[in-house]
Protein backbone atom coordinates (compact mmCIF):
# COMPACT_ATOMS: atom_id res chain seq x y z
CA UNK A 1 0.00 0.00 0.00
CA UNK A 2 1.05 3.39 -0.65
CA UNK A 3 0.97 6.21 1.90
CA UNK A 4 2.10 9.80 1.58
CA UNK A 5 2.98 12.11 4.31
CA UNK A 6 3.70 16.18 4.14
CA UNK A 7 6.84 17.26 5.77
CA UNK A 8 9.41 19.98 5.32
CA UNK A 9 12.68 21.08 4.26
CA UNK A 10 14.93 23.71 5.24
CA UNK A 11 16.84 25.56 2.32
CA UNK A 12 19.06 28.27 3.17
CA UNK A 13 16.82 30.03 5.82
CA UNK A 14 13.48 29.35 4.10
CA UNK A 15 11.42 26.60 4.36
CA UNK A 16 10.62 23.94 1.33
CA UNK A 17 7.51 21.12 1.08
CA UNK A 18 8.35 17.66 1.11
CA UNK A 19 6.14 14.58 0.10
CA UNK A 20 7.24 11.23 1.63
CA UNK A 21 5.79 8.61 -0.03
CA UNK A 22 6.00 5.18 1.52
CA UNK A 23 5.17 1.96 -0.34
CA UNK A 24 5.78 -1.38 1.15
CA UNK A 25 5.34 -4.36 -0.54
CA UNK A 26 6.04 -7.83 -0.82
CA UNK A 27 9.50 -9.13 -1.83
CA UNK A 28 12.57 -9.84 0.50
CA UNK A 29 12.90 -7.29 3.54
CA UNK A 30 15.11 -4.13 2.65
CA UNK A 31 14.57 -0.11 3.17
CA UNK A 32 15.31 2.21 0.36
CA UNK A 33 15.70 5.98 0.73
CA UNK A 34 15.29 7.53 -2.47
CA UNK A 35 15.38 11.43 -3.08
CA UNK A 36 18.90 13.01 -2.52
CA UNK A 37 19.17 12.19 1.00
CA UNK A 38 22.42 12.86 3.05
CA UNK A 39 23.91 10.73 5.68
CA UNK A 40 21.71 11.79 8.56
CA UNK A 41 18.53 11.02 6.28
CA UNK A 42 20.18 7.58 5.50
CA UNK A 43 20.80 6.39 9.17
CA UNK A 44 16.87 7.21 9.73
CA UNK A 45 16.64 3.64 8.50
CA UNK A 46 17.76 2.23 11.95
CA UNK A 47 16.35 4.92 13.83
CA UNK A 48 12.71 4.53 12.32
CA UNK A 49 13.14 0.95 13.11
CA UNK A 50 14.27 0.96 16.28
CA UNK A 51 11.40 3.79 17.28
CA UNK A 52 8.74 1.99 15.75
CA UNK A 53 9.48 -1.25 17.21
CA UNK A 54 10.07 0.17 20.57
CA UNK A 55 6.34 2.17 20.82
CA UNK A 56 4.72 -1.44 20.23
CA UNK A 57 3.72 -1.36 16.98
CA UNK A 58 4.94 -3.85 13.97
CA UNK A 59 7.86 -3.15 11.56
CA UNK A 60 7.14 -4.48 8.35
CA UNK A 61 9.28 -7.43 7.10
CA UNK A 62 8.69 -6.51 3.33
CA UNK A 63 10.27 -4.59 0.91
CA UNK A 64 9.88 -0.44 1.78
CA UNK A 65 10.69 2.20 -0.67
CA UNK A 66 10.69 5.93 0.74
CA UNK A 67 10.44 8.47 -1.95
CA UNK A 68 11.50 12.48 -0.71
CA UNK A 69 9.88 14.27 -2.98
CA UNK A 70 11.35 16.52 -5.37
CA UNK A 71 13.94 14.52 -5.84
CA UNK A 72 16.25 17.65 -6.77
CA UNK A 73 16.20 19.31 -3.03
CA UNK A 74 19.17 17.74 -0.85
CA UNK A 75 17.27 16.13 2.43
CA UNK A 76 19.94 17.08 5.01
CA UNK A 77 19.50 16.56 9.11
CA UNK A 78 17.51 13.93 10.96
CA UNK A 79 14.00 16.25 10.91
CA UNK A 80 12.61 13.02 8.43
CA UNK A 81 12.22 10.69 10.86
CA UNK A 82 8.89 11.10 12.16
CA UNK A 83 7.12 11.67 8.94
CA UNK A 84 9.12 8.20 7.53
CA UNK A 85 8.05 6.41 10.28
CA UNK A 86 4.10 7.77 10.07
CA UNK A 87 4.13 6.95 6.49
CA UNK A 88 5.24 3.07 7.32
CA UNK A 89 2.72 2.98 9.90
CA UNK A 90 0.10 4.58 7.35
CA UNK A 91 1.30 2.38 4.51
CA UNK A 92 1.32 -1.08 6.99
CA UNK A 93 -2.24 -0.08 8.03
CA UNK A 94 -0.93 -0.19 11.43
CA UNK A 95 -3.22 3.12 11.70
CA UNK A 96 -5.55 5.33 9.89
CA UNK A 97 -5.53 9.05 9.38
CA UNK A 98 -5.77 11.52 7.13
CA UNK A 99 -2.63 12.91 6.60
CA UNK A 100 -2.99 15.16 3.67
CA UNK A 101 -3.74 18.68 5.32
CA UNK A 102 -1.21 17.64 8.66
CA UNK A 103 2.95 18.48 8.51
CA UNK A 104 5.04 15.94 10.40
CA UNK A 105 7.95 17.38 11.80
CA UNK A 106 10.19 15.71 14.25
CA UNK A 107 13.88 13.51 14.75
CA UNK A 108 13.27 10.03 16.89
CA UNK A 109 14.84 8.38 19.69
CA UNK A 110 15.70 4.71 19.76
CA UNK A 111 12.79 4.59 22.18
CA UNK A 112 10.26 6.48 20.22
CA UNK A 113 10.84 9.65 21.93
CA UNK A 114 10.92 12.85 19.75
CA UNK A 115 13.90 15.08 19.85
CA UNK A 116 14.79 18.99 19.45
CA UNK A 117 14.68 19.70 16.00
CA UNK A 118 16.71 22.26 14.77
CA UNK A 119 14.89 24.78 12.15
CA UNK A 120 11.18 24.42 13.13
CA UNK A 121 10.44 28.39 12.75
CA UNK A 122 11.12 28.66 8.98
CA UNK A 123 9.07 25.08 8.62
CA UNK A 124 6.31 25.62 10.52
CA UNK A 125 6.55 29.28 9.07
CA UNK A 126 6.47 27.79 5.00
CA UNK A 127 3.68 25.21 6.76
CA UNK A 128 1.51 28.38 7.57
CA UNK A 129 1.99 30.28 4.03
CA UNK A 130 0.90 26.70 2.42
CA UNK A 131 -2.53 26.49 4.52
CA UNK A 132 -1.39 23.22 6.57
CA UNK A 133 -4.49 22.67 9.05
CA UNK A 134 -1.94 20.85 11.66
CA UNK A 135 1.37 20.45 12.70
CA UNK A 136 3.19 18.06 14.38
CA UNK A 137 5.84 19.07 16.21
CA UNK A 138 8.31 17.53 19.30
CA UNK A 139 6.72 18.74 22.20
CA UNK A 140 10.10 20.14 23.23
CA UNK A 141 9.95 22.72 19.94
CA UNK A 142 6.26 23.78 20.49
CA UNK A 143 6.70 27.02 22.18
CA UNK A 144 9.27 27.95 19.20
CA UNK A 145 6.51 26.40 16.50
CA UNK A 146 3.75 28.59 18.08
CA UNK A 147 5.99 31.70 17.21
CA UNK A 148 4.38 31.37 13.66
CA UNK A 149 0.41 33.15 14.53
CA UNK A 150 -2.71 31.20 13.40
CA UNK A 151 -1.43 27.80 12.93
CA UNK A 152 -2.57 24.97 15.42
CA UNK A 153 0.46 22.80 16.54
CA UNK A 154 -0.03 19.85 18.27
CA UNK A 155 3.40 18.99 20.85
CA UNK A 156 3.94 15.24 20.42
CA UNK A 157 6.46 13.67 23.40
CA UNK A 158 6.50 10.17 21.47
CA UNK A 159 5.78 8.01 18.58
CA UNK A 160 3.32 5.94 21.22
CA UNK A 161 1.66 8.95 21.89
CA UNK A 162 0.87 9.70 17.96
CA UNK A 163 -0.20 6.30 17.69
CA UNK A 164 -2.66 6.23 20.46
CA UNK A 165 -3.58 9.76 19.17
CA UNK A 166 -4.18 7.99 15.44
CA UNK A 167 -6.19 5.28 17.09
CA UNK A 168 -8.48 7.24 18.91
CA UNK A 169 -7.57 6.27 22.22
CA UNK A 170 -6.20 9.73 23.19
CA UNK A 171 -7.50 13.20 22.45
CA UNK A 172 -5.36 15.25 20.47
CA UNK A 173 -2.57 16.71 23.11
CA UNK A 174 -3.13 20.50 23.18
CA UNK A 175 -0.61 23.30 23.86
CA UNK A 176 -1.34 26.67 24.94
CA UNK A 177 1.33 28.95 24.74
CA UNK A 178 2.77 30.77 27.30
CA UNK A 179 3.03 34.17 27.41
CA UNK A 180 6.43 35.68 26.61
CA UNK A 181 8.52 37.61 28.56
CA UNK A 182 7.91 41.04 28.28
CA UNK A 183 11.04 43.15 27.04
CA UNK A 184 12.77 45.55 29.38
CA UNK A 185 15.73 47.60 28.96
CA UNK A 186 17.60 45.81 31.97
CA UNK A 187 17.80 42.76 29.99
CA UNK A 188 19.68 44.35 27.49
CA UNK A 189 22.17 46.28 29.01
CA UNK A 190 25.88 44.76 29.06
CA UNK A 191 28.25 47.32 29.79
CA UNK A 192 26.74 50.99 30.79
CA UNK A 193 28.23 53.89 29.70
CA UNK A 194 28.03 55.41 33.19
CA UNK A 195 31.01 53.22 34.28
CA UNK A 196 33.29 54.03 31.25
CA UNK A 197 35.53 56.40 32.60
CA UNK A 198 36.53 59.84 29.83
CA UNK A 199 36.41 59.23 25.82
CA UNK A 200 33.38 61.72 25.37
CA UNK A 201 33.95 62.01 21.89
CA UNK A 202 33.69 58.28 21.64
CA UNK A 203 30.39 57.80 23.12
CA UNK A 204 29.06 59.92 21.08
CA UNK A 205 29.93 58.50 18.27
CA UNK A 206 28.83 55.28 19.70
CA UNK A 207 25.48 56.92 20.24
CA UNK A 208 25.63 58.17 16.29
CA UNK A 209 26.23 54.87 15.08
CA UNK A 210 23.52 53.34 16.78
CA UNK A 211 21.05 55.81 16.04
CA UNK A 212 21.68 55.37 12.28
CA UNK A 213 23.12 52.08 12.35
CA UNK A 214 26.70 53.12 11.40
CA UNK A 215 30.18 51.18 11.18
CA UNK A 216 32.54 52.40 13.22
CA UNK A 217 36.15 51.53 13.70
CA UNK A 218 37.80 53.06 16.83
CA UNK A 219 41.97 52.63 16.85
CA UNK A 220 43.80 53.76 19.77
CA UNK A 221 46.55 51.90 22.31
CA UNK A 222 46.20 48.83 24.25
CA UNK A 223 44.04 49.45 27.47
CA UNK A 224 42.37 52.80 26.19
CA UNK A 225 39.04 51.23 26.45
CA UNK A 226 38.01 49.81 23.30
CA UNK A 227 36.75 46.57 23.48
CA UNK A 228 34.66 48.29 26.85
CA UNK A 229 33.27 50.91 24.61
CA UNK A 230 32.46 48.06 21.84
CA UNK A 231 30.62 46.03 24.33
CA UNK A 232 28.71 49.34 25.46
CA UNK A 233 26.91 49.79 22.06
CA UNK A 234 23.88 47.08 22.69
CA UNK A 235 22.80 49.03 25.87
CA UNK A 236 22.43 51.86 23.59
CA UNK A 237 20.82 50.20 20.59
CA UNK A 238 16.94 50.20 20.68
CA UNK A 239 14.90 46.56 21.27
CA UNK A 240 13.95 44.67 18.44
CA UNK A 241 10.50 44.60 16.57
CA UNK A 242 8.43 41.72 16.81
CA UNK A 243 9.52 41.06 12.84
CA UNK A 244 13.10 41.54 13.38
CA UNK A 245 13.10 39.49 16.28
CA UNK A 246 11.35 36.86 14.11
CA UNK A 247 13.92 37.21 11.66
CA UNK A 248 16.90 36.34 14.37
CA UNK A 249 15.28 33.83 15.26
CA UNK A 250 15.29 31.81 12.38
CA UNK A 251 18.87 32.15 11.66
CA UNK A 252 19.52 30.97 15.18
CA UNK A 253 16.40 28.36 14.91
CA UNK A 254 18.73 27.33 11.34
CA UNK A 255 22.09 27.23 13.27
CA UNK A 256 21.45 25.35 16.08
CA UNK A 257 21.89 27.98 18.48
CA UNK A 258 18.28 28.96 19.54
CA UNK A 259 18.39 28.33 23.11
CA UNK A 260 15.67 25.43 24.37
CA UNK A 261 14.80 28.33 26.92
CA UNK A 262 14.49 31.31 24.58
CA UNK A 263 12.12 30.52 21.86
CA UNK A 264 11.90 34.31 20.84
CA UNK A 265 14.96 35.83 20.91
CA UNK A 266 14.50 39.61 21.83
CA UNK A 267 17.89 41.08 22.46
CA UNK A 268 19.83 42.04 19.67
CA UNK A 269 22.71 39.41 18.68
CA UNK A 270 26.28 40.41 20.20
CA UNK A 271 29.30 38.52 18.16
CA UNK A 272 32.71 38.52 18.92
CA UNK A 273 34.67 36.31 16.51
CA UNK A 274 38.70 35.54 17.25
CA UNK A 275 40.76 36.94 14.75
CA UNK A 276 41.61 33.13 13.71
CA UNK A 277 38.45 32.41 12.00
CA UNK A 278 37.95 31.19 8.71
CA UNK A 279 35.90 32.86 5.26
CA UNK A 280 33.70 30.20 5.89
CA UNK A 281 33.06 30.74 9.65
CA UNK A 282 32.62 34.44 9.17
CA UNK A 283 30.11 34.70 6.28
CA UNK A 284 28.90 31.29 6.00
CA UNK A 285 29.70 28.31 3.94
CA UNK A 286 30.08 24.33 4.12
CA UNK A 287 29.25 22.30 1.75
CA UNK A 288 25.80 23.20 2.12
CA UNK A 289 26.23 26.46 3.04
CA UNK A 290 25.10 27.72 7.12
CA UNK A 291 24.81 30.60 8.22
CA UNK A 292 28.46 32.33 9.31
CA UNK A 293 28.76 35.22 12.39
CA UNK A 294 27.91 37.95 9.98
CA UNK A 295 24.53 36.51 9.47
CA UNK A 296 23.96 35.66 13.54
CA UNK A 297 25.06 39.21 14.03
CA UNK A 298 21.94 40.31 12.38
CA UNK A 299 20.10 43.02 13.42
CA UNK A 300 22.90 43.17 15.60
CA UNK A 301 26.65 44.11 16.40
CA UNK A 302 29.91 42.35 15.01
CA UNK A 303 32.93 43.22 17.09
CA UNK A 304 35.86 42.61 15.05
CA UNK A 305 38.50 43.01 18.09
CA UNK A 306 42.59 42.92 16.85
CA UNK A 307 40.93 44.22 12.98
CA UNK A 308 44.58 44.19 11.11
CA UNK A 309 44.68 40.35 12.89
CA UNK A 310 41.85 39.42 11.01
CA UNK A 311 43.04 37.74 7.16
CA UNK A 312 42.79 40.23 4.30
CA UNK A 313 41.19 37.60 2.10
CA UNK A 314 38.44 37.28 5.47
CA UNK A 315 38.11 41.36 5.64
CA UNK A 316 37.48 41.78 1.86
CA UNK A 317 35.03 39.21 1.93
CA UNK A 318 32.74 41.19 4.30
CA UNK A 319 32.86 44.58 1.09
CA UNK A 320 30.11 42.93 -0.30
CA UNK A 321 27.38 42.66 3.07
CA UNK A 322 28.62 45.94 4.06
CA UNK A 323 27.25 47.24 1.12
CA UNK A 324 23.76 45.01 -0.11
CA UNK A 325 23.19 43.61 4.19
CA UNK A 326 22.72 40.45 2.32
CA UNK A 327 25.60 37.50 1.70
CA UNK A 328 25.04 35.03 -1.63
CA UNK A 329 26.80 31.71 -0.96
CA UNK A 330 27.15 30.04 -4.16
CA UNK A 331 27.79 26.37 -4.85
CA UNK A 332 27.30 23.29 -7.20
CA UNK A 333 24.20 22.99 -6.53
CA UNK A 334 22.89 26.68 -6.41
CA UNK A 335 23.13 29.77 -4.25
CA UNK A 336 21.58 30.21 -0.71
CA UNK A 337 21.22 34.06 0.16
CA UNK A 338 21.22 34.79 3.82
CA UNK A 339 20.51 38.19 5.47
CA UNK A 340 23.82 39.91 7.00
CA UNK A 341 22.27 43.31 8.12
CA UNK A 342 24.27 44.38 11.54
CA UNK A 343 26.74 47.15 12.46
CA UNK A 344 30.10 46.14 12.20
CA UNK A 345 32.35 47.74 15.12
CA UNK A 346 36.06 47.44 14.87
CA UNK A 347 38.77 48.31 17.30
CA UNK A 348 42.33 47.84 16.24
CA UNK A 349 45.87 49.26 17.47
CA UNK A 350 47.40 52.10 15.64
CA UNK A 351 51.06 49.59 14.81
CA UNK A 352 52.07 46.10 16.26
CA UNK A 353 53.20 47.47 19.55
CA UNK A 354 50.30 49.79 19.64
CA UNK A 355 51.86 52.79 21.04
CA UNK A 356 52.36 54.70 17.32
CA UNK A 357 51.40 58.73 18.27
CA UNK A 358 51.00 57.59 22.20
CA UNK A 359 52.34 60.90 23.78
CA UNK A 360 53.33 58.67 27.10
CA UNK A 361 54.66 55.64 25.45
CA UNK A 362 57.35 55.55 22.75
CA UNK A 363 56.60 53.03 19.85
CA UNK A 364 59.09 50.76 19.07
CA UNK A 365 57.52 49.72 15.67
CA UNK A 366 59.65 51.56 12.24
CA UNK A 367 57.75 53.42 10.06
CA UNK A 368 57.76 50.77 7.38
CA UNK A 369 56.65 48.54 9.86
CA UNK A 370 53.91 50.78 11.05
CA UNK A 371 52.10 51.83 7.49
CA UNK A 372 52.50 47.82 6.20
CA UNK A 373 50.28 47.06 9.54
CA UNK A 374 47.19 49.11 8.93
CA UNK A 375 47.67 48.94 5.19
CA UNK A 376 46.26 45.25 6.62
CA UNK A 377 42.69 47.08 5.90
CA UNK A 378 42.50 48.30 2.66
CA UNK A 379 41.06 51.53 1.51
CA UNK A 380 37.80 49.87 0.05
CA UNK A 381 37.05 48.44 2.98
CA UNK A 382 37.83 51.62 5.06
CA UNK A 383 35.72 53.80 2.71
CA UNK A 384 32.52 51.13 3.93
CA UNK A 385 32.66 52.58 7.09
CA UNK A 386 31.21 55.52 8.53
CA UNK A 387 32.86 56.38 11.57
CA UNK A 388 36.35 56.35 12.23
CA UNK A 389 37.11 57.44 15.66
CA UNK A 390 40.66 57.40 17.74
CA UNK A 391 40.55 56.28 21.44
CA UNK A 392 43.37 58.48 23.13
CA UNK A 393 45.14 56.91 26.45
CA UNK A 394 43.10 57.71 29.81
CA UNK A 395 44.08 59.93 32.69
CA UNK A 396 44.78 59.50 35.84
CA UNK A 397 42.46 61.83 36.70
CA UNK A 398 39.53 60.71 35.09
CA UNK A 399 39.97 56.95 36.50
CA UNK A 400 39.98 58.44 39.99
CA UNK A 401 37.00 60.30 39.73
CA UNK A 402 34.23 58.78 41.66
CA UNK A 403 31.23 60.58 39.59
CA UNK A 404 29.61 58.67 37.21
CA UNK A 405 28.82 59.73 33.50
CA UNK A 406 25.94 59.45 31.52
CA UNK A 407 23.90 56.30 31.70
CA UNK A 408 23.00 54.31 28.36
CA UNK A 409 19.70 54.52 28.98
CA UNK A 410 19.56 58.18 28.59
CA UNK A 411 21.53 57.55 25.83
CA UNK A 412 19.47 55.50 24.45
CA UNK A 413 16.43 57.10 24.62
CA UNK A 414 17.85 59.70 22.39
CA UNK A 415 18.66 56.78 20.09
CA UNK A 416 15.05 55.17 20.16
CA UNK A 417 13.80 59.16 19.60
CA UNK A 418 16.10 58.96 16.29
CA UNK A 419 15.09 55.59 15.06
CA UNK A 420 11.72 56.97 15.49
CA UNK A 421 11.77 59.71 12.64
CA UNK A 422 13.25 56.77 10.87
CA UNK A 423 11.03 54.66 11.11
CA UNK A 424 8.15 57.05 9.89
CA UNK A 425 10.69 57.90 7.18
CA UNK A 426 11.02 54.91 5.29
CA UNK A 427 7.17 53.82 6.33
CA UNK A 428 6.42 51.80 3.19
CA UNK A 429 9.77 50.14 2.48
CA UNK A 430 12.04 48.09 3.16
CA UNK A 431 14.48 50.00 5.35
CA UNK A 432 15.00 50.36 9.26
CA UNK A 433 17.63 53.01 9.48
CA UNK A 434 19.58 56.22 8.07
CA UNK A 435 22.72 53.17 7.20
CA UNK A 436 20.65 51.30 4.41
CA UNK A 437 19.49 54.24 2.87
CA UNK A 438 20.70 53.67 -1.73
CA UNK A 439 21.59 56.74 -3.62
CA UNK A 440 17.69 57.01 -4.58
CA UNK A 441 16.71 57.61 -0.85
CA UNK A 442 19.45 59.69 -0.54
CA UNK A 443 18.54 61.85 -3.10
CA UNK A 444 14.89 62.05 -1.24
CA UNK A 445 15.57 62.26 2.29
CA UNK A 446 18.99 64.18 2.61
CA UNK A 447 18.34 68.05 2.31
CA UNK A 448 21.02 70.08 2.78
CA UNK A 449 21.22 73.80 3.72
CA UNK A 450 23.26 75.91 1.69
CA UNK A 451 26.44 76.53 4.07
CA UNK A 452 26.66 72.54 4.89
CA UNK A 453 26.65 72.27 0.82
CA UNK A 454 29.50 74.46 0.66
CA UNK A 455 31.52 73.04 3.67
CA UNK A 456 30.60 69.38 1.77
CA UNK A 457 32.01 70.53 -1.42
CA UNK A 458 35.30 72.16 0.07
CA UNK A 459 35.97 68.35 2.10
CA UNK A 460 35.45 66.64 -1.39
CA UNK A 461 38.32 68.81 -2.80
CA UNK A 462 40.64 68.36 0.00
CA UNK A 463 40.06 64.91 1.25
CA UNK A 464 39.76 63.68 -2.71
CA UNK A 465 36.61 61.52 -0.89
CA UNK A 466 35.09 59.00 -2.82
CA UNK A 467 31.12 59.24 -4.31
CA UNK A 468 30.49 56.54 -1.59
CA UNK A 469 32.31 58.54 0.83
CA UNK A 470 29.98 61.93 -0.09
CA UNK A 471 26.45 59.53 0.16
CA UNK A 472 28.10 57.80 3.66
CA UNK A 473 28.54 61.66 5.12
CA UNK A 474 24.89 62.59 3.71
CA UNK A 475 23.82 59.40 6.05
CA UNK A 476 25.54 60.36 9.05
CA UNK A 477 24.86 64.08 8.42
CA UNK A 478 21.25 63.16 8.39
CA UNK A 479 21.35 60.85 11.35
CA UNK A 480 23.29 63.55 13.27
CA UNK A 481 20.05 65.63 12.00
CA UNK A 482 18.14 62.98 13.32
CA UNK A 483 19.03 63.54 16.70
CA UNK A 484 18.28 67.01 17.19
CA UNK A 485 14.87 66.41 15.36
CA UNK A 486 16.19 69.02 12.43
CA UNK A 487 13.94 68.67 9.13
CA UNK A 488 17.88 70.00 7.42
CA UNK A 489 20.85 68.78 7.27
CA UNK A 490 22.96 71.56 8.78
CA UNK A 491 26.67 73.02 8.73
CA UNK A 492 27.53 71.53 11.85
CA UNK A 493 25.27 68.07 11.02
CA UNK A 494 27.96 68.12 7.99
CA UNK A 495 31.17 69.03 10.06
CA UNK A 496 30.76 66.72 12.73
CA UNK A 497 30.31 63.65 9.61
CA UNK A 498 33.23 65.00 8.03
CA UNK A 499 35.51 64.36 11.33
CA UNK A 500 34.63 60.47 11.45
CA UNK A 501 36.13 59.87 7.91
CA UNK A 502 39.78 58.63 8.22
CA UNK A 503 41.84 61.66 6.94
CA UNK A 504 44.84 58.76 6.87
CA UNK A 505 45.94 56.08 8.55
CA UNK A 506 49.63 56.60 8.64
């Protein structure tokens, strides 16, 4: 008999619908996979087996054929299990159902049990858009699964418990979902401004870039604060939407990193990759391609601590999701686009000892020495980020002071003011902030008065700044706008960008 069961597949981030069709019949025992299946799908053989065997019910000794249909979409991970084994069940007319409106979703214990699956927001999400009536999910992955509005999911703890479920002898196990934890700024906060002692200047321009969503790279010598200051930028970012925290989610739901605990994650993503990593750990690769840090930075901060450390084949990959906050992984088998929209911050010594221009340390480093280090980061790369901003040593003085400075939550209230207008700006598109604005909006958005058009033209002259350089200062300058609620972008909105481009690096 033939039985066919709906499942899914997870392609990239997105979700894809898979048929398993199941046909046992008579001949010498075997089980065939069929359908591009990896490894993981292949060893569901013995785990089907084992599962169905061990929640009392019969395994067929005939000859089984599983079909994954389309047979052109690789079935990676071991999310087929449960919908194999329903479909021998079905197929043996161990039970009866009808399975054509219901999405199986779900990797098995020896014992029957149902494991954590990983990417059961983007199915149950594709399960949704395709009108599924039910889903069945491990019970373990519910909360995630009921992420996805409107859809009725049904947690299953076991293969015995479908099966009484099938048979009637059971109602259908229900799941109500528990109300999230409401969002509060204490959550969020890792490092408060209050307790960084001095570098003014560079809080602010930690507050500019995360009102606009800005890169920023601040240089300066060892111990001047800058990895502090780095991890001081989510307390001043505002919380996520309800859609951007959906989109997070996914990645991490993708990744394997979605907490068991956290099925909604609300703070914005915090990376911190070692220097050591690898193209393929940093954007995202494999042989079929995951998501790297730049996509679980999304919608968040990538700290890129020791930046002239990093590779300069692993820094010039990142040009390209700097610019379109997207990254295309191509392979044999096709391209997998994955979202890479965060603000990169980089903090990196001015020469290898990292005392070049200290006026209390002498450097050690020569002069050749010096310019071949921070020629690491090329001038492409530098001319994709908006703020460049040097941390000078700290005083005495200022460490010994007792008085606090200004908390990031005042900070950031000036920030959430900013991304406000913003919002209300680019009502109607695709865009969250001043940083992904394209020439066009630009154009729109970006008024300038008269005096800031002739301070802008005299800095294109003298700095010989690039036409991405003149759109990146429009961006800040309106940002910097932004923040004083201006309609214009003034002479000082334009000064003020102007100082955060690198005049040189040497």
């Amino acid at each position: 008999m033939l039985a066919k069961v709906i499942t899914c597949a997870v392609v990239g981030l997105e979700g894809a619908i898979v048929e398993v069709e199941v046909d046992i019949s008579p001949g010498l025992p075997s089980f065939t996979i069929v359908g591009l299946p990896d490894t993981a799908v292949q060893e569901a053989r013995e785990r089907v087996r084992a599962a169905i065997r061990n929640s009392g019910c019969a395994f067929p000794m005939k000859r089984i054929v599983v079909n994954l249909a389309p047979a052109d979409i690789k079935k990676a991970g071991p999310a087929y299990d449960l919908p194999i084994a329903v479909g021998i069940l079905l197929s043996s007319e161990q039970v009866y159902a009808d399975a054509s409106q219901t999405v199986f979703l779900g990797e098995l214990s020896l014992d029957g049990s149902l494991r954590h699956t990983n990417g059961i927001l983007p199915m149950v999400a594709l399960a949704h858009q395709e009108k599924m009536s039910t889903i069945l999910v491990p019970g373990i992955d519910a909360r995630e699964a009921s992420l996805i509005e409107g859809t009725e999911i049904i947690p299953i703890a076991s293969l015995s418990q479908l099966v009484s479920y099938f048979r009637g002898e059971i109602p259908a196990p229900e799941y109500k979902p528990e109300e999230v934890e409401e969002y509060t700024p204490s959550t969020l906060l890792t490092t408060d401004l209050a307790y960084i002692k001095g570098q003014e200047h560079v809080k602010r321009a930690l507050e500019v870039a995360a009102a606009g969503g800005h890169n920023i790279i601040m240089m300066g010598p060892p111990g001047s604060g800058k990895t502090l200051l780095a991890r001081s930028l989510p307390s001043l970012l505002p919380p996520m939407t309800t859609e951007e925290a959906l989109e997070v989610t996914k990645i991490y739901s993708v990744s394997g990193l979605l907490p068991s605990d956290t099925p909604l994650i609300r703070q914005r993503p915090f990376r911190s990759p070692h220097y050591t990593i690898s193209n393929a750990g940093l954007v995202g690769g494999g042989h079929w391609p995951k998501p790297g840090e730049i996509s679980l930075s999304h919608r968040g901060v990538l700290f890129l601590d020791e930046l002239p450390e990093f590779g300069h084949a692993v820094l010039e990959v990142l040009r390209q999701p700097l610019e379109d906050r997207v990254i295309t992984i191509s392979r044999a088998q096709g391209s997998v686009t994955f979202p890479a929209n965060f603000t990169l911050v980089g903090a990196m010594n001015p020469c290898p000892c990292g005392y070049y221009g200290d006026p209390f340390r002498q450097c050690t480093c020569s002069p050749g020495l010096v310019s071949r280090y921070q020629k690491r980061i090329s001038g492409p790369f530098i001319d994709r980020v908006d703020i460049f901003v040097e941390v000078p040593h700290i005083d005495y003085e200022k460490l010994a002071d007792d008085r606090l400075g200004e908390p990031s939550e005042k900070a950031q209230a000036r920030v959430k003011a900013a991304r406000s207008i913003q919002r209300q700006r680019f009502e109607g598109t695709k865009l969250a902030c001043n940083a992904e604005m394209t020439p066009t909006e630009v154009r729109e958005f970006c008024r300038v008065e008269e005096s800031a058009q002739s301070l802008l033209k005299a800095a294109m002259k003298q700095l010989y700044l690039s036409a991405r350089a003149f759109h990146r200062i429009l961006k800040l300058g309106r940002t910097l706008a932004d923040l004083e609620n201006a309609d214009i972008i003034k002479a000082h909105h334009i000064a003020e960008a102007i100082q955060y481009r690198p005049r040189t690096l040497v």
